[in-house]
PDB file of N, CA and C in Angstrom:
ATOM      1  N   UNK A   1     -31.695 -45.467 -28.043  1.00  0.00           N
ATOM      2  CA  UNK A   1     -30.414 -45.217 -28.682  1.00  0.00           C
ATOM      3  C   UNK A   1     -29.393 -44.901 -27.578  1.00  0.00           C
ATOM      4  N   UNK A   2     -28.265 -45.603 -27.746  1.00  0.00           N
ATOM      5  CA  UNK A   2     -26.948 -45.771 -26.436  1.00  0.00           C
ATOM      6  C   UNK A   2     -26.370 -44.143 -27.186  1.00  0.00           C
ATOM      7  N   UNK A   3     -26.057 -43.432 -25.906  1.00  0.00           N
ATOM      8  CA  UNK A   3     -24.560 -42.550 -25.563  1.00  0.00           C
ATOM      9  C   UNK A   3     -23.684 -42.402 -26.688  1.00  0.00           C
ATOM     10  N   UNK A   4     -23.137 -43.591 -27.073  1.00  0.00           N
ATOM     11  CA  UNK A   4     -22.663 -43.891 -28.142  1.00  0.00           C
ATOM     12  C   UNK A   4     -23.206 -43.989 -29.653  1.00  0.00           C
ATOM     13  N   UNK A   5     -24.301 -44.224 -29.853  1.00  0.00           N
ATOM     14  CA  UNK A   5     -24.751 -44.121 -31.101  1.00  0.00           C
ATOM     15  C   UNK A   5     -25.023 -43.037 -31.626  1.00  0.00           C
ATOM     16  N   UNK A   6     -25.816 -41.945 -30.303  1.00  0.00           N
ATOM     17  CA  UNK A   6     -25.590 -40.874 -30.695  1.00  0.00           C
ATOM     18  C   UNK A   6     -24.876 -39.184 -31.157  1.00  0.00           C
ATOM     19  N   UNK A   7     -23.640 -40.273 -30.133  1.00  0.00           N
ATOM     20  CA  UNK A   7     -22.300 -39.202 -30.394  1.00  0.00           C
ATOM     21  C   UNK A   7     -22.138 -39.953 -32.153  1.00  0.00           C
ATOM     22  N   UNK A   8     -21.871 -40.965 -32.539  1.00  0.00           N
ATOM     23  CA  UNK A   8     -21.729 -41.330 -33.802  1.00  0.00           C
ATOM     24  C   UNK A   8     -22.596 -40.885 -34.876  1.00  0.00           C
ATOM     25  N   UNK A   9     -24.134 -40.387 -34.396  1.00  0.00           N
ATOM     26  CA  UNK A   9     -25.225 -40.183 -35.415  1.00  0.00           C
ATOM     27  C   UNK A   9     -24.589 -38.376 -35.488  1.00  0.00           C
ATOM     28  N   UNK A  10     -24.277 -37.908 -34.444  1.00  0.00           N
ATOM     29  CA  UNK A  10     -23.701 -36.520 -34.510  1.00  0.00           C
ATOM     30  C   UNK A  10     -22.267 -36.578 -35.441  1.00  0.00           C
ATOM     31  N   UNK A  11     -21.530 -37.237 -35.557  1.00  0.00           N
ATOM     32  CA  UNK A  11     -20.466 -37.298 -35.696  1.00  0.00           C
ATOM     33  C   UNK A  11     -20.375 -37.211 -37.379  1.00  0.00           C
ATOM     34  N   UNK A  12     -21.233 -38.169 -37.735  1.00  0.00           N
ATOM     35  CA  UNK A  12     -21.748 -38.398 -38.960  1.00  0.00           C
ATOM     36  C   UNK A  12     -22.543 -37.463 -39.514  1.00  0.00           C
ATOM     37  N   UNK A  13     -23.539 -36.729 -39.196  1.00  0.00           N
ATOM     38  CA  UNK A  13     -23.535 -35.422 -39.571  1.00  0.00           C
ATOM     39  C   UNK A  13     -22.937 -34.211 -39.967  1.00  0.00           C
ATOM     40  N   UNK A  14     -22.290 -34.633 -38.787  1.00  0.00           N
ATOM     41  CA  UNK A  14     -21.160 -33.361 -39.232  1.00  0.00           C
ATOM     42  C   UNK A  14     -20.388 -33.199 -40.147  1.00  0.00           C
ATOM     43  N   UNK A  15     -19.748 -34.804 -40.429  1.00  0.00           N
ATOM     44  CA  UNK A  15     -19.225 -35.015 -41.133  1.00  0.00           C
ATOM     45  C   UNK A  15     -19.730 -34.644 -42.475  1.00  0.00           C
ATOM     46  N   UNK A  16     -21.253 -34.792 -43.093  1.00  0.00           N
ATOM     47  CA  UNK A  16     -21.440 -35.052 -43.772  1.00  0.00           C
ATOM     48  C   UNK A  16     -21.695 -33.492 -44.565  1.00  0.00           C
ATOM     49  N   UNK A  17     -21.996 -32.806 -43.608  1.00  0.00           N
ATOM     50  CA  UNK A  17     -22.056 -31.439 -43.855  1.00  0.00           C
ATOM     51  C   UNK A  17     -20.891 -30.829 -44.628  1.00  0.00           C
ATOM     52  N   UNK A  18     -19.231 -31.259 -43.591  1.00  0.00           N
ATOM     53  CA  UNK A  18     -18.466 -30.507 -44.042  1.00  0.00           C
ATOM     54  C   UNK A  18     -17.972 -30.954 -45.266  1.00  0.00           C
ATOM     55  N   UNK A  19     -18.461 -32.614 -46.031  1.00  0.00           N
ATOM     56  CA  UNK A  19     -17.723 -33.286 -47.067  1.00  0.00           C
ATOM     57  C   UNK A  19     -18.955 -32.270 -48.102  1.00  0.00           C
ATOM     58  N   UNK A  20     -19.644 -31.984 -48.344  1.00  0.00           N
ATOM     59  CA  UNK A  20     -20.989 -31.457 -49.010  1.00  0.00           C
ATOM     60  C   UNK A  20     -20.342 -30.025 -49.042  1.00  0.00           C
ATOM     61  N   UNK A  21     -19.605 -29.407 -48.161  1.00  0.00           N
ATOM     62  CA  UNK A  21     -19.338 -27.833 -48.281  1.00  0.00           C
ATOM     63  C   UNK A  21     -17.999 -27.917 -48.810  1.00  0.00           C
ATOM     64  N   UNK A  22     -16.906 -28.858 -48.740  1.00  0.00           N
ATOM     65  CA  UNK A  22     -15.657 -29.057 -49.428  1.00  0.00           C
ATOM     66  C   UNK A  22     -15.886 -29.539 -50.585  1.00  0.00           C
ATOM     67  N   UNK A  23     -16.336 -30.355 -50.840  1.00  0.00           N
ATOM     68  CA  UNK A  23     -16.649 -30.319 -52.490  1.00  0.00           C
ATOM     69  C   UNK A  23     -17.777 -29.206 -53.435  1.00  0.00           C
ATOM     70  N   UNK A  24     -17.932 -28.553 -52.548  1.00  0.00           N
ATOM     71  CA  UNK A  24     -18.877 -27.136 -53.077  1.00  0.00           C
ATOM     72  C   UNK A  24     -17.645 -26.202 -53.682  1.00  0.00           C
ATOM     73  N   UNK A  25     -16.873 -26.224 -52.358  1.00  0.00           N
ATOM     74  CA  UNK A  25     -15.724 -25.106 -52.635  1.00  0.00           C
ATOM     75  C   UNK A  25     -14.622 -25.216 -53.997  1.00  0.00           C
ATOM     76  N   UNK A  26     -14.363 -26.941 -53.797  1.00  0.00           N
ATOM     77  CA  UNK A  26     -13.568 -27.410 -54.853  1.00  0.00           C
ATOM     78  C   UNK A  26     -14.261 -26.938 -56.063  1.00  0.00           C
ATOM     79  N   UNK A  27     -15.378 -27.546 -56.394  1.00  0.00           N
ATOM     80  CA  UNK A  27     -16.275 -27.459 -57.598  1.00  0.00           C
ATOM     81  C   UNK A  27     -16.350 -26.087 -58.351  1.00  0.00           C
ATOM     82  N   UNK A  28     -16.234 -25.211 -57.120  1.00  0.00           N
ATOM     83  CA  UNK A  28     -16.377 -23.816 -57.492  1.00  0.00           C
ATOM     84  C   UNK A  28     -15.143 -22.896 -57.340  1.00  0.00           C
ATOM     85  N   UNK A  29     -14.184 -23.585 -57.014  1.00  0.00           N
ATOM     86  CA  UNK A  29     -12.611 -22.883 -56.728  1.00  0.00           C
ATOM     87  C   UNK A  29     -13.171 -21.845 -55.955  1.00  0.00           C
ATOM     88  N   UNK A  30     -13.645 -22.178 -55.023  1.00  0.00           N
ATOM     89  CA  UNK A  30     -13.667 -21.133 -53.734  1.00  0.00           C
ATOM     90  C   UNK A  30     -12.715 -20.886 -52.853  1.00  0.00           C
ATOM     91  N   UNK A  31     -12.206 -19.891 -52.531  1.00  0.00           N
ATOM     92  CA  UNK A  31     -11.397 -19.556 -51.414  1.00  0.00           C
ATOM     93  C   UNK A  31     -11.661 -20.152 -49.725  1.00  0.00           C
ATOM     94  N   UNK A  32     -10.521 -20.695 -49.478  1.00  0.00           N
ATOM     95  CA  UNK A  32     -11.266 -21.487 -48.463  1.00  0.00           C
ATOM     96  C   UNK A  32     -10.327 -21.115 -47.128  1.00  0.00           C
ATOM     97  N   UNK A  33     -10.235 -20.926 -45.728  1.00  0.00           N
ATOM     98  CA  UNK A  33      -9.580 -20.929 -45.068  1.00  0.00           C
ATOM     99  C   UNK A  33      -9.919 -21.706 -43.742  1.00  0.00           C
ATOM    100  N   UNK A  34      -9.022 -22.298 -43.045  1.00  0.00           N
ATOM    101  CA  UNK A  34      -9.048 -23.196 -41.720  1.00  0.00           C
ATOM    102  C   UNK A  34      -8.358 -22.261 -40.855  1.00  0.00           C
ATOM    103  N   UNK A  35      -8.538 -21.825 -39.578  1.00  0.00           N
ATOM    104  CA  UNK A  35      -7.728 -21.199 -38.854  1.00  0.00           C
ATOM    105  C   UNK A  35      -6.947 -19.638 -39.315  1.00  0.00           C
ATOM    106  N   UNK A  36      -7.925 -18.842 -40.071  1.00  0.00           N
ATOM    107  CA  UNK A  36      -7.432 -18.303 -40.909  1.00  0.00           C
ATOM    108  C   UNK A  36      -6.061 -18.071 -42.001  1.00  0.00           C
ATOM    109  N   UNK A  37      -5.923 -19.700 -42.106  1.00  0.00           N
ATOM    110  CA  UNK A  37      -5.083 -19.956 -43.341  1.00  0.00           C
ATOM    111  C   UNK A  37      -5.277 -20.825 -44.296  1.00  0.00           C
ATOM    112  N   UNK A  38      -4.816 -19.972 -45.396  1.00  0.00           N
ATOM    113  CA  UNK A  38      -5.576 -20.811 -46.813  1.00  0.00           C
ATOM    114  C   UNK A  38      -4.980 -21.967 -47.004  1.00  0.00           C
ATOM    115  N   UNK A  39      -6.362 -22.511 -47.215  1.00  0.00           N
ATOM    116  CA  UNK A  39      -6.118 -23.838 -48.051  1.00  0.00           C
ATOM    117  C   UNK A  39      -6.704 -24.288 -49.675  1.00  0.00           C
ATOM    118  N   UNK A  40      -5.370 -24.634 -50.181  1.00  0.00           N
ATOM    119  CA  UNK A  40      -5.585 -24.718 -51.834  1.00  0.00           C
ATOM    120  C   UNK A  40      -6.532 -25.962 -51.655  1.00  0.00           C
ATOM    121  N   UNK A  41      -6.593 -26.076 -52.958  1.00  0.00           N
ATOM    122  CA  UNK A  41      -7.810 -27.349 -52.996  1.00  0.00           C
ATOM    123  C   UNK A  41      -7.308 -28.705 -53.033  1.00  0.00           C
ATOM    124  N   UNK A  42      -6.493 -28.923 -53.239  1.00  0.00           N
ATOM    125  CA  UNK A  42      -5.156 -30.054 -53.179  1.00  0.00           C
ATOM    126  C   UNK A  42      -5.537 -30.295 -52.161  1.00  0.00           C
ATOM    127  N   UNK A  43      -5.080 -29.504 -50.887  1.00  0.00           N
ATOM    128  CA  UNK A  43      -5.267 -30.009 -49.767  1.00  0.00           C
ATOM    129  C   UNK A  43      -6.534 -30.264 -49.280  1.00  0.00           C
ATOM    130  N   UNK A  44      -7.684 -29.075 -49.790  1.00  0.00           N
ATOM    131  CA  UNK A  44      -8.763 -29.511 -49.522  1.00  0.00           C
ATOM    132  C   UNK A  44      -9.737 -31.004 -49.870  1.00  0.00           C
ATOM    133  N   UNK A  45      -9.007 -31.465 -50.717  1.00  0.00           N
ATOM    134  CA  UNK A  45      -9.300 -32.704 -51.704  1.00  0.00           C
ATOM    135  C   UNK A  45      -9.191 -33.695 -50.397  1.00  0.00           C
ATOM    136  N   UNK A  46      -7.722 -33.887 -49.792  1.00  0.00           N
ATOM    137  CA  UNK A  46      -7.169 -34.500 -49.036  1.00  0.00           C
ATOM    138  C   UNK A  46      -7.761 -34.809 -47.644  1.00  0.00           C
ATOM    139  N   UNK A  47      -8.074 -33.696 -47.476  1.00  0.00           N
ATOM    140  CA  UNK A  47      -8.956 -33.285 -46.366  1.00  0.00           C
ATOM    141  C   UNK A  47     -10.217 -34.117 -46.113  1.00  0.00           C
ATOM    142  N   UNK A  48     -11.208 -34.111 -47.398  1.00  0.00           N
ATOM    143  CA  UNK A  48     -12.185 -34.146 -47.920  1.00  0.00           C
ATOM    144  C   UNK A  48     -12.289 -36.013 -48.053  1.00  0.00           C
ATOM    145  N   UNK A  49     -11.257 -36.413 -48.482  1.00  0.00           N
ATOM    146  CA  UNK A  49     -10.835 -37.771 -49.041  1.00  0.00           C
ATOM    147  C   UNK A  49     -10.638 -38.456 -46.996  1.00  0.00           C
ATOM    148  N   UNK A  50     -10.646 -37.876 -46.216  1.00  0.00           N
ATOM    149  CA  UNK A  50     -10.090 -38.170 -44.915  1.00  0.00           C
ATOM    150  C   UNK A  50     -11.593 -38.373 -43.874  1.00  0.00           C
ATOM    151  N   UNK A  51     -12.038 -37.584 -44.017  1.00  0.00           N
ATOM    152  CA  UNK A  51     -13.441 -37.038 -44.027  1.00  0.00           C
ATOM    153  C   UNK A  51     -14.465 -38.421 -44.226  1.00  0.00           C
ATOM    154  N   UNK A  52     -14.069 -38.829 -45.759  1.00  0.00           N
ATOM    155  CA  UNK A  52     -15.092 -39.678 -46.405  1.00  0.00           C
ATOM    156  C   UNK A  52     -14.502 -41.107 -45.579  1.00  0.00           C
ATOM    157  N   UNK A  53     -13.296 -40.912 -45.163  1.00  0.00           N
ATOM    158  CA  UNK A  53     -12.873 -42.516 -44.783  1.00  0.00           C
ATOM    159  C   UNK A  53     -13.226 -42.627 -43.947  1.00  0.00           C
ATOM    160  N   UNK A  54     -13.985 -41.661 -42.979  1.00  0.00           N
ATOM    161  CA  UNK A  54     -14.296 -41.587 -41.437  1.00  0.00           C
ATOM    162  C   UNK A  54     -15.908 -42.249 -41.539  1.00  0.00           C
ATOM    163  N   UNK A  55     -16.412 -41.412 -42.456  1.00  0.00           N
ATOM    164  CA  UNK A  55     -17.795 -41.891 -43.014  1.00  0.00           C
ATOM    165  C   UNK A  55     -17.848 -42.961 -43.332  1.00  0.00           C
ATOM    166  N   UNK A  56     -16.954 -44.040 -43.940  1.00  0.00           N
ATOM    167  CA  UNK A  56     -17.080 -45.612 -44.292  1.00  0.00           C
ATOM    168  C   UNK A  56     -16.845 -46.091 -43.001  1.00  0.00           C
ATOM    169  N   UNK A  57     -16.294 -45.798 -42.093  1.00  0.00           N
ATOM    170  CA  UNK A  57     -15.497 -46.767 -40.683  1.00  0.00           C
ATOM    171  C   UNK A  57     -16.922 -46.618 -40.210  1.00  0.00           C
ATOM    172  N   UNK A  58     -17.778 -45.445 -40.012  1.00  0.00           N
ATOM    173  CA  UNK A  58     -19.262 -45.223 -39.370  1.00  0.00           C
ATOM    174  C   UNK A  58     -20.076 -46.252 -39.676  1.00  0.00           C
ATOM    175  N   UNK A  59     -20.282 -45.741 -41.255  1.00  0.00           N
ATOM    176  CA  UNK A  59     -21.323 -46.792 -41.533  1.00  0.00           C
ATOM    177  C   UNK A  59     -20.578 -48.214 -41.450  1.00  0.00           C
ATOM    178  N   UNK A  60     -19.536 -48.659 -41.551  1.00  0.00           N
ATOM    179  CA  UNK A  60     -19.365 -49.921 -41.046  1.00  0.00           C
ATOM    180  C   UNK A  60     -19.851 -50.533 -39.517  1.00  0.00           C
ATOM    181  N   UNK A  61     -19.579 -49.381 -38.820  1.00  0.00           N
ATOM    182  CA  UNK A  61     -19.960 -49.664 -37.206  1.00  0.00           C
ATOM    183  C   UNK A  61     -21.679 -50.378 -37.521  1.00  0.00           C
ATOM    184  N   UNK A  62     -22.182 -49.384 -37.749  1.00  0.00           N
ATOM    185  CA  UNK A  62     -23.428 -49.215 -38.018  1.00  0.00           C
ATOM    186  C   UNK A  62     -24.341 -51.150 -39.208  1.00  0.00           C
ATOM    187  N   UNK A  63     -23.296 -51.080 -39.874  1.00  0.00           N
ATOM    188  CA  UNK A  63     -23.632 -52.055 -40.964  1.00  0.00           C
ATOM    189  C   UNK A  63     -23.603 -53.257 -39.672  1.00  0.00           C
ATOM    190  N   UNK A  64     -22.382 -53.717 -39.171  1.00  0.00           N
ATOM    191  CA  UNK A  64     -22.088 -54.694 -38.371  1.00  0.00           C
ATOM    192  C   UNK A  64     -23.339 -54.503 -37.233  1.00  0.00           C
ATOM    193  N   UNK A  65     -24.371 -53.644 -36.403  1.00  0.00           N
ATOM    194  CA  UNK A  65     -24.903 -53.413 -35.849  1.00  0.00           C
ATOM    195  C   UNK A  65     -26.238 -54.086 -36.338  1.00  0.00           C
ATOM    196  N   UNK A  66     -26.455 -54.330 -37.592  1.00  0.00           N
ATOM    197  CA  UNK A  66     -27.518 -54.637 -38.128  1.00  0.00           C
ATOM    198  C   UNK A  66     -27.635 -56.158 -38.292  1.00  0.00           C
TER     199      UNK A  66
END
């Protein structure tokens, strides 16, 4: 596995973590803060929705790889 695949297999993790803990928060109207400032869920949605588009461009890398 190249340098690169595995900054992407990390990348994608991470990702996947924080889309799994933002829709926890939404689901549950949890109080949420970035930098210790709140963020409503609106934005967290947005956030979340930004997140997931990063996750399709991945697995595209990945799809085309195959």
């Amino acid at each position: 596995m190249s340098k690169e695949e595995q900054e992407l297999d990390h990348e994608l993790s991470k990702l996947q973590i924080d889309v799994e803990s933002n829709i926890y928060a939404i689901i549950n109207d949890s109080t949420v803060t970035i930098s210790g400032e709140y963020v409503p869920n609106s934005r967290l949605a947005v956030i979340t929705a930004e997140k997931l588009l990063r996750i399709s461009e991945i697995l595209s890398i990945y799809e085309k790889e195959e």
